[in-house]
N, C-alpha and C. Protein backbone atom coordinates (compact mmCIF):
# COMPACT_ATOMS: atom_id res chain seq x y z
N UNK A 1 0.84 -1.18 0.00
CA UNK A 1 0.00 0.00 0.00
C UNK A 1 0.89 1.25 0.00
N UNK A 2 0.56 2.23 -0.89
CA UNK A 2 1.28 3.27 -0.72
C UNK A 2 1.08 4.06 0.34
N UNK A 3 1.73 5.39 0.69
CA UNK A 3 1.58 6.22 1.69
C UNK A 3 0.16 6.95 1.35
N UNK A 4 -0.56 7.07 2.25
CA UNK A 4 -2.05 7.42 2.03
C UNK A 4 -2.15 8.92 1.74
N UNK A 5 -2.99 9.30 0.38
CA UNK A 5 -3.25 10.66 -0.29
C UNK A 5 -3.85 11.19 0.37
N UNK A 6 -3.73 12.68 1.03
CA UNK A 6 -4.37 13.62 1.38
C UNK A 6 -4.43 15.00 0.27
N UNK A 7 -6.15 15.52 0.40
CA UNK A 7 -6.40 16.26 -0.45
C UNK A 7 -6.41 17.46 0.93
N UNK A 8 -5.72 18.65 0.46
CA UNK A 8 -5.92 19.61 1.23
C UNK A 8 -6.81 21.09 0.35
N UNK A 9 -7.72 21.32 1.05
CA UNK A 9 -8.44 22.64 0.41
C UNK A 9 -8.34 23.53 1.35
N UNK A 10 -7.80 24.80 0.89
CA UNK A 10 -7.13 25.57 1.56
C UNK A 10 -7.14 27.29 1.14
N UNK A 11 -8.09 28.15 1.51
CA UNK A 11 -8.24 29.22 -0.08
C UNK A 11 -6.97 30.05 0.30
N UNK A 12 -6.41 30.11 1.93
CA UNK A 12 -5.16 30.90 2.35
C UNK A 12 -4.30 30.31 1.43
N UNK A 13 -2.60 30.54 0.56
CA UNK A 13 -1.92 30.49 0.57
C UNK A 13 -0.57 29.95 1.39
N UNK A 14 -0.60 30.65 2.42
CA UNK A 14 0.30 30.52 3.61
C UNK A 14 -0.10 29.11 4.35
N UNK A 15 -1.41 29.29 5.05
CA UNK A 15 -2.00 28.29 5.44
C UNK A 15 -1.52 27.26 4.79
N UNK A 16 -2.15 26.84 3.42
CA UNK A 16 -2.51 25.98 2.91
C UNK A 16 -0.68 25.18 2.35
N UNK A 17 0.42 26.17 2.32
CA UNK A 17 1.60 25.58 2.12
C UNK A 17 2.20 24.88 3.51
N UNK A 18 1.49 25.64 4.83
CA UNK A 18 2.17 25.22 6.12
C UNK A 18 1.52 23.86 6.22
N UNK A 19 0.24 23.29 5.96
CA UNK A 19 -0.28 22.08 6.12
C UNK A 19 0.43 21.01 5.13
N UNK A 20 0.50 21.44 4.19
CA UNK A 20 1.19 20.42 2.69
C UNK A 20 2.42 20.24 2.96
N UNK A 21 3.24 20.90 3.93
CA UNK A 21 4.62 20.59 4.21
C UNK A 21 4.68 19.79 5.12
N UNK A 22 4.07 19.97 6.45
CA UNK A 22 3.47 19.30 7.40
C UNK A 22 3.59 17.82 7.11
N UNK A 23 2.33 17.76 6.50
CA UNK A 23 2.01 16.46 5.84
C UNK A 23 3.06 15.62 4.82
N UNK A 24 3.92 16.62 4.09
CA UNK A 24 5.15 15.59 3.38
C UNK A 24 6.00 15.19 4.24
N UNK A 25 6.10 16.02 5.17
CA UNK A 25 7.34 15.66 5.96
C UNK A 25 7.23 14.81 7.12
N UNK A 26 5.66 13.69 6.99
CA UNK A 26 4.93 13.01 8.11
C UNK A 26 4.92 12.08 7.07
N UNK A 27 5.13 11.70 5.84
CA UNK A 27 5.42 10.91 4.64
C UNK A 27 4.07 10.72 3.93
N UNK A 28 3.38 12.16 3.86
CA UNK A 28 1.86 11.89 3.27
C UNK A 28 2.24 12.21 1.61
N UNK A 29 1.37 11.62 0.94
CA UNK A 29 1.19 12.48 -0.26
C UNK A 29 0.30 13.49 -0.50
N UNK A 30 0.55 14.38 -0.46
CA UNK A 30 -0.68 15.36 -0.28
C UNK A 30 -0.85 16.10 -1.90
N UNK A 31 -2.24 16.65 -2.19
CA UNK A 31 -2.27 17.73 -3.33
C UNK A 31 -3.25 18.58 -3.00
N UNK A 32 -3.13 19.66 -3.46
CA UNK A 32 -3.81 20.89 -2.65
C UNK A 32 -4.50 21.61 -3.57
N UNK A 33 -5.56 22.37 -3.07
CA UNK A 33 -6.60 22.92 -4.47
C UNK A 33 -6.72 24.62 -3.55
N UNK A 34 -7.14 25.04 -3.83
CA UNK A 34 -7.84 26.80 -3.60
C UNK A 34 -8.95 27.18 -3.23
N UNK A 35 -9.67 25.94 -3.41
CA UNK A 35 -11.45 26.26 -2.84
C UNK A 35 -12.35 24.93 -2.70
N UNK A 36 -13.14 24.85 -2.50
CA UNK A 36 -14.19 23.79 -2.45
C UNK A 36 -14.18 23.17 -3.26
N UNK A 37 -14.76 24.27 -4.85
CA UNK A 37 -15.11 23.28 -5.77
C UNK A 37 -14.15 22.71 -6.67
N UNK A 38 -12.74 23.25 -6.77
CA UNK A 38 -11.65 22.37 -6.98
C UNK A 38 -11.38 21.14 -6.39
N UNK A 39 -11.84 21.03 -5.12
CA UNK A 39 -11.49 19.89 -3.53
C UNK A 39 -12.92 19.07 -4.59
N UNK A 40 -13.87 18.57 -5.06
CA UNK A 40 -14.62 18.29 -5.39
C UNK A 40 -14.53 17.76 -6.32
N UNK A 41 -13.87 18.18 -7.69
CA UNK A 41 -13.28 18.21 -8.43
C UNK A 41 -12.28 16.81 -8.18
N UNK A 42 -11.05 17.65 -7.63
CA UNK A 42 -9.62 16.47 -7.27
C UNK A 42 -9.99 15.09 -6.61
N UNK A 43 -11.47 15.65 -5.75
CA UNK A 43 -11.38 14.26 -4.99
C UNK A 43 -12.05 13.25 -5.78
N UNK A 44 -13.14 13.79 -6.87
CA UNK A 44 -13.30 12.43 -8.18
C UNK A 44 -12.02 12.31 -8.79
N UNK A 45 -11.22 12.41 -8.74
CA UNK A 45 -9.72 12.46 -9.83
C UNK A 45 -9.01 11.20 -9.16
N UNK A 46 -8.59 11.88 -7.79
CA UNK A 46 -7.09 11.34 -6.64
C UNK A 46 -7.53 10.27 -6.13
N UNK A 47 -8.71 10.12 -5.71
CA UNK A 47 -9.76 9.37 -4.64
C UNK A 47 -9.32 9.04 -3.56
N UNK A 48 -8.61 10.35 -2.73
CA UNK A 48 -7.78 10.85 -1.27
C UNK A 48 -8.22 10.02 0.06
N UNK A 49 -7.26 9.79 0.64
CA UNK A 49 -7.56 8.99 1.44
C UNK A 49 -8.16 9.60 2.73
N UNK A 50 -8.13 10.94 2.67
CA UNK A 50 -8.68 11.57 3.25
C UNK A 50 -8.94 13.30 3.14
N UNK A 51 -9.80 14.33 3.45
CA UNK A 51 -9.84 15.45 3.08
C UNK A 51 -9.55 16.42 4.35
N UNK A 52 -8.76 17.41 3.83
CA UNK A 52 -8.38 18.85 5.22
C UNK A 52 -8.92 19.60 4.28
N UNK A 53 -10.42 19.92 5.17
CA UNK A 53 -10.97 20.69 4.05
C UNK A 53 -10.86 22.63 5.31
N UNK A 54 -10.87 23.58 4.60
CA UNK A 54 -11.41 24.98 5.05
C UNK A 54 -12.66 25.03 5.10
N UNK A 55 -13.90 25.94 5.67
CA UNK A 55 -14.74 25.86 6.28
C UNK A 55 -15.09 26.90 5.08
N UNK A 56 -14.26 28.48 5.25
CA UNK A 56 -14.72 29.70 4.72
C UNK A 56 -13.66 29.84 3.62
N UNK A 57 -14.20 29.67 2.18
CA UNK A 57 -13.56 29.65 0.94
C UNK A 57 -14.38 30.26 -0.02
N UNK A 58 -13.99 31.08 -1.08
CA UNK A 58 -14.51 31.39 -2.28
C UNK A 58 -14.97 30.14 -3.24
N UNK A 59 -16.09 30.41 -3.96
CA UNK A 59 -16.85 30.02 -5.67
C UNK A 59 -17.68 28.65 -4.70
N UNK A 60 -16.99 27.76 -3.87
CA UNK A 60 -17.22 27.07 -3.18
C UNK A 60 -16.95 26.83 -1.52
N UNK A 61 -18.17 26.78 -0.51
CA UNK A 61 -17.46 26.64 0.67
C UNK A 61 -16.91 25.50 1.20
N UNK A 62 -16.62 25.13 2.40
CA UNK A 62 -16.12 23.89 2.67
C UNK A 62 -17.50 22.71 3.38
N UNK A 63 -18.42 23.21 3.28
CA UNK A 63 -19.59 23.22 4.17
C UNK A 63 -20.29 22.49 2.39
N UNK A 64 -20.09 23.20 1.80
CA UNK A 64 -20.83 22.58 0.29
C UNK A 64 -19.95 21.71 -0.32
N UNK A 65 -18.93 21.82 -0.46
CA UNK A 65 -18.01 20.50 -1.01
C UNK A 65 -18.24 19.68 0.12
N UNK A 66 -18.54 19.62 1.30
CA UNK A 66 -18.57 18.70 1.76
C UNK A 66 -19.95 17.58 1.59
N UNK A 67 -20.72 18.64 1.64
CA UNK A 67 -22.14 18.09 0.75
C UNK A 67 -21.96 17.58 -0.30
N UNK A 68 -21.32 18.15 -0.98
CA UNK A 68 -21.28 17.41 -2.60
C UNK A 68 -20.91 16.10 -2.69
N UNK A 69 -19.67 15.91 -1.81
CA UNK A 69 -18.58 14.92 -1.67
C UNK A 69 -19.76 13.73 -1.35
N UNK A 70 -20.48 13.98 0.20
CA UNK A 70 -21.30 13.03 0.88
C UNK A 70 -22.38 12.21 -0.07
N UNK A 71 -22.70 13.24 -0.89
CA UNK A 71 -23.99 13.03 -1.77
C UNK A 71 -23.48 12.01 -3.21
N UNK A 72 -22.14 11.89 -3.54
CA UNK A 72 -21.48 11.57 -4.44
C UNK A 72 -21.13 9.77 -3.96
N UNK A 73 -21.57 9.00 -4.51
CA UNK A 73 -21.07 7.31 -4.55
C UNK A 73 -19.92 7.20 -4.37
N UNK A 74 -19.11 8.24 -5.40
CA UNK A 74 -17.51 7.67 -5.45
C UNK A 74 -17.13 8.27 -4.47
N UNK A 75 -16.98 9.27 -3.90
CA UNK A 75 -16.41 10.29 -2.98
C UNK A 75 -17.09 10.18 -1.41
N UNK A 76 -18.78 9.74 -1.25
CA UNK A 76 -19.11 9.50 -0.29
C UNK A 76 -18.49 8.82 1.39
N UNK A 77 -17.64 8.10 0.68
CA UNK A 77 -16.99 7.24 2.34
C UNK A 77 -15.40 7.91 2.70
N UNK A 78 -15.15 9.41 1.86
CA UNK A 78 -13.59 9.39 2.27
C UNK A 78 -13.69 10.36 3.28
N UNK A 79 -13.14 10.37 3.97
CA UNK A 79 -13.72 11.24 5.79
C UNK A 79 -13.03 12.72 5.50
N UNK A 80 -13.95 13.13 5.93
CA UNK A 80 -13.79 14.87 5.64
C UNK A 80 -13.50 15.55 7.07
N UNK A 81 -12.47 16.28 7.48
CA UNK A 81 -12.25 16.98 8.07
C UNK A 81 -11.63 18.53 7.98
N UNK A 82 -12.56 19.64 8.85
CA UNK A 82 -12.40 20.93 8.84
C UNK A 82 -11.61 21.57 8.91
N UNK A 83 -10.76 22.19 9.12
CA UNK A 83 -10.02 23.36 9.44
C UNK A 83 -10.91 24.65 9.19
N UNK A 84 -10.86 25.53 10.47
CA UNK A 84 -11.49 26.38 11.05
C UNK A 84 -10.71 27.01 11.71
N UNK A 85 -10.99 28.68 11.75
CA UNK A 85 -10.22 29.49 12.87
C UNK A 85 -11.60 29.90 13.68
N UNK A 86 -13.09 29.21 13.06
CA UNK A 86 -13.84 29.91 13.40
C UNK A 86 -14.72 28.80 14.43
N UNK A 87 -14.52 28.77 15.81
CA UNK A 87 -14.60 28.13 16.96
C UNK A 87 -16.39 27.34 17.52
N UNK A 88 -17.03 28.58 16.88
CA UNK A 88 -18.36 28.24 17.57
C UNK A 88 -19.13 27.30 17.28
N UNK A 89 -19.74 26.75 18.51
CA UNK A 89 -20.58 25.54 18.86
C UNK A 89 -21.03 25.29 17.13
N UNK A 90 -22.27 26.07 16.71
CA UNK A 90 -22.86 25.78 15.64
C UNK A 90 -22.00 25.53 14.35
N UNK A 91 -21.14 26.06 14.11
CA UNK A 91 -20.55 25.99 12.90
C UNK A 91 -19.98 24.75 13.05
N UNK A 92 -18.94 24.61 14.13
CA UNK A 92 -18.82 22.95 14.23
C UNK A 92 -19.85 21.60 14.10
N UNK A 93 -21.28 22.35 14.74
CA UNK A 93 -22.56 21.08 14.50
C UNK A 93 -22.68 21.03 13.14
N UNK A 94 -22.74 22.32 12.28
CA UNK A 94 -23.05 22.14 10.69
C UNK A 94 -22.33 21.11 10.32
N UNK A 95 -21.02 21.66 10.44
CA UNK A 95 -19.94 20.53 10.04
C UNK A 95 -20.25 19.26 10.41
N UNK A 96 -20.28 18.25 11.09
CA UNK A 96 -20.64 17.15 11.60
C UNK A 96 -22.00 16.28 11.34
N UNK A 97 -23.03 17.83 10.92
CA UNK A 97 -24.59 17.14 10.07
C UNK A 97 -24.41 16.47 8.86
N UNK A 98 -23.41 17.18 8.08
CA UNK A 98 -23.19 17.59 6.49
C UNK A 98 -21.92 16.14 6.49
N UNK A 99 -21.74 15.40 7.84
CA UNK A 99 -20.98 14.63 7.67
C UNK A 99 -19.69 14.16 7.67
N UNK A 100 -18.88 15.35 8.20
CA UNK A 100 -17.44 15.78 8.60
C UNK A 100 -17.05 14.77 9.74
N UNK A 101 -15.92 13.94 9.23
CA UNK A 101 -15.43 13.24 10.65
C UNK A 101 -14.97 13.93 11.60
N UNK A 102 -14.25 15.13 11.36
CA UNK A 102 -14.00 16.18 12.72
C UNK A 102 -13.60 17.42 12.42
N UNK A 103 -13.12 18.30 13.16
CA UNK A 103 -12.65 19.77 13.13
C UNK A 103 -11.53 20.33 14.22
N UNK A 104 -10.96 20.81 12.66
CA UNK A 104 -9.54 21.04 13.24
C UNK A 104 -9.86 22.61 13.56
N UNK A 105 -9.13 23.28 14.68
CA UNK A 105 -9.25 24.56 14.87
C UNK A 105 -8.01 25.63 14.41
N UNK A 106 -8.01 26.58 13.61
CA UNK A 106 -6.78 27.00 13.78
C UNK A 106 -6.15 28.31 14.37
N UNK A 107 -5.19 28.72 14.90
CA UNK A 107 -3.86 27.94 14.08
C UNK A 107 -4.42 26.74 15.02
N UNK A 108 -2.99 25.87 14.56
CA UNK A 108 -2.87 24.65 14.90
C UNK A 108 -1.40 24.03 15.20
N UNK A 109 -0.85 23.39 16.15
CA UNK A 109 0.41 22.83 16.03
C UNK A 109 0.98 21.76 14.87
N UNK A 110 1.78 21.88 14.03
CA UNK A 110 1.55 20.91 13.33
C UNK A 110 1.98 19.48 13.58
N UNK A 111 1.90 18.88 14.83
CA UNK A 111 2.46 17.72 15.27
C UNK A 111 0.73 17.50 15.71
N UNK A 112 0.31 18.29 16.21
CA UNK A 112 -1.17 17.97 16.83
C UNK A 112 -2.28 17.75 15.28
N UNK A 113 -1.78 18.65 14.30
CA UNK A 113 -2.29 17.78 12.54
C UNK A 113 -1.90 16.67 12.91
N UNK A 114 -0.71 16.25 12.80
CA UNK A 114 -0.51 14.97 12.16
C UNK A 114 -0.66 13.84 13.20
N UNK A 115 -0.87 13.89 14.64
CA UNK A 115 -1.87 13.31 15.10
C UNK A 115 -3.22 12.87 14.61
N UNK A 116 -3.65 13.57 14.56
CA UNK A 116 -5.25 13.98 14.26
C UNK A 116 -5.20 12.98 12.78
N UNK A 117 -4.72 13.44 12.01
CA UNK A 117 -4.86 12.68 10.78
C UNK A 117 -4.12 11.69 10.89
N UNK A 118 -3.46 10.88 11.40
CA UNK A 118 -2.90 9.96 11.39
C UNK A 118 -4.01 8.96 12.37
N UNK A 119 -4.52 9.19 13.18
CA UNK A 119 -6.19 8.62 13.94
C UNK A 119 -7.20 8.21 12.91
N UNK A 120 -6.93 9.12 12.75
CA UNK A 120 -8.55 8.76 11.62
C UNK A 120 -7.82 7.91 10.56
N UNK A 121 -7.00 8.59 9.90
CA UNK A 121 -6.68 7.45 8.91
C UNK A 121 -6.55 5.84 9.43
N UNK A 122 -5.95 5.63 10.73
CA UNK A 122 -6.11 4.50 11.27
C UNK A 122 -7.23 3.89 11.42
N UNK A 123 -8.15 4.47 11.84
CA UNK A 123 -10.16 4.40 12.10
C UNK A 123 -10.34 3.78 10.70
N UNK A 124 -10.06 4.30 9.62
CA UNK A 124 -10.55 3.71 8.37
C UNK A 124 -9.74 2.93 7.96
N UNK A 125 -8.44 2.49 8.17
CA UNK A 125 -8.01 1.36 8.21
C UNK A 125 -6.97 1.91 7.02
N UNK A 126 -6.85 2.72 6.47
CA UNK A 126 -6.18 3.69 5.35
C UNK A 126 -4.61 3.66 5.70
N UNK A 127 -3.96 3.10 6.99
CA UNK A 127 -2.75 3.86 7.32
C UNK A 127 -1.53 2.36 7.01
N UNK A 128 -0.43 2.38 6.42
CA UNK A 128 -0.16 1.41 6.52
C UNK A 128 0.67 0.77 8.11
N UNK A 129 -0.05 -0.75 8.21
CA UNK A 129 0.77 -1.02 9.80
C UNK A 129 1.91 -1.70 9.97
C-alpha cells in the first residue's frame, strides 16, 4: 500500500503551504486545491484517502463540497475533516450534520495535525501497519 493521499483545500496560501509541508514531511502524499469546488473536483480524480478541508472559501465553501462529496457514490466514504479558525458551537454542529469526521481549529500545532490525521486514517483502516 502506498503512503495514504491527502487532499488539502485551503483558499489561504500561507495556510494551505504550512499544512502540505506538514504532511510531506509526516510521509503523506498530499495535493492541494484553492477552494471547495476544486477539492470536489480532485477528490473524483485522486480518490484521497482523506480530506483537510477549510470551512470559509470562495466560488465554493467547505460546508458545500462537503455536501457534494457526501452526496457523491464515489467520494461519499472518504472522511472529511475541517479546518477552522472559526470556533463556535454551531458551525462545528453544521460541520458534523453535512458529515465531517472532525474539526480542526486554527492555528494549529503541526504535530497535533498529524496526530489527528494519522487517527482517523487508522479508524478507516487507510494507514499502513
Amino acid at each position: 500500500m502506498a503512503d495514504p493521499l491527502i487532499l488539502v483545500a485551503e483558499d489561504e496560501r500561507d495556510i494551505r503551504e504550512l499544512v502540505v509541508i506538514t504532511l510531506e514531511l509526516n510521509g503523506y502524499n498530499v495535493v492541494d486545491v484553492p477552494n471547495g469546488e476544486e477539492a470536489v473536483k480532485k477528490a473524483l480524480e485522486v480518490n484521497p484517502a482523506l480530506i483537510l478541508m477549510d470551512v470559509r472559501m470562495p466560488i465554493m465553501t467547505g460546508y458545500e463540497a462537503c455536501e457534494a462529496l457526501k452526496t457523491n457514490e464515489k467520494t461519499k466514504d472518504i472522511p472529511v475533516v475541517f479546518l477552522s479558525a472559526k470556533g463556535q458551537e454551531a458551525e462545528v454542529n453544521v460541520g458534523f450534520e453535512l458529515g465531517a469526521e472532525d474539526y480542526f481549529l486554527k492555528p494549529f500545532a503541526p504535530d497535533e495535525l498529524c496526530d489527528k490525521v494519522n487517527k482517523i486514517l487508522a479508524k478507516y483502516g487507510k494507514l499502513e501497519s
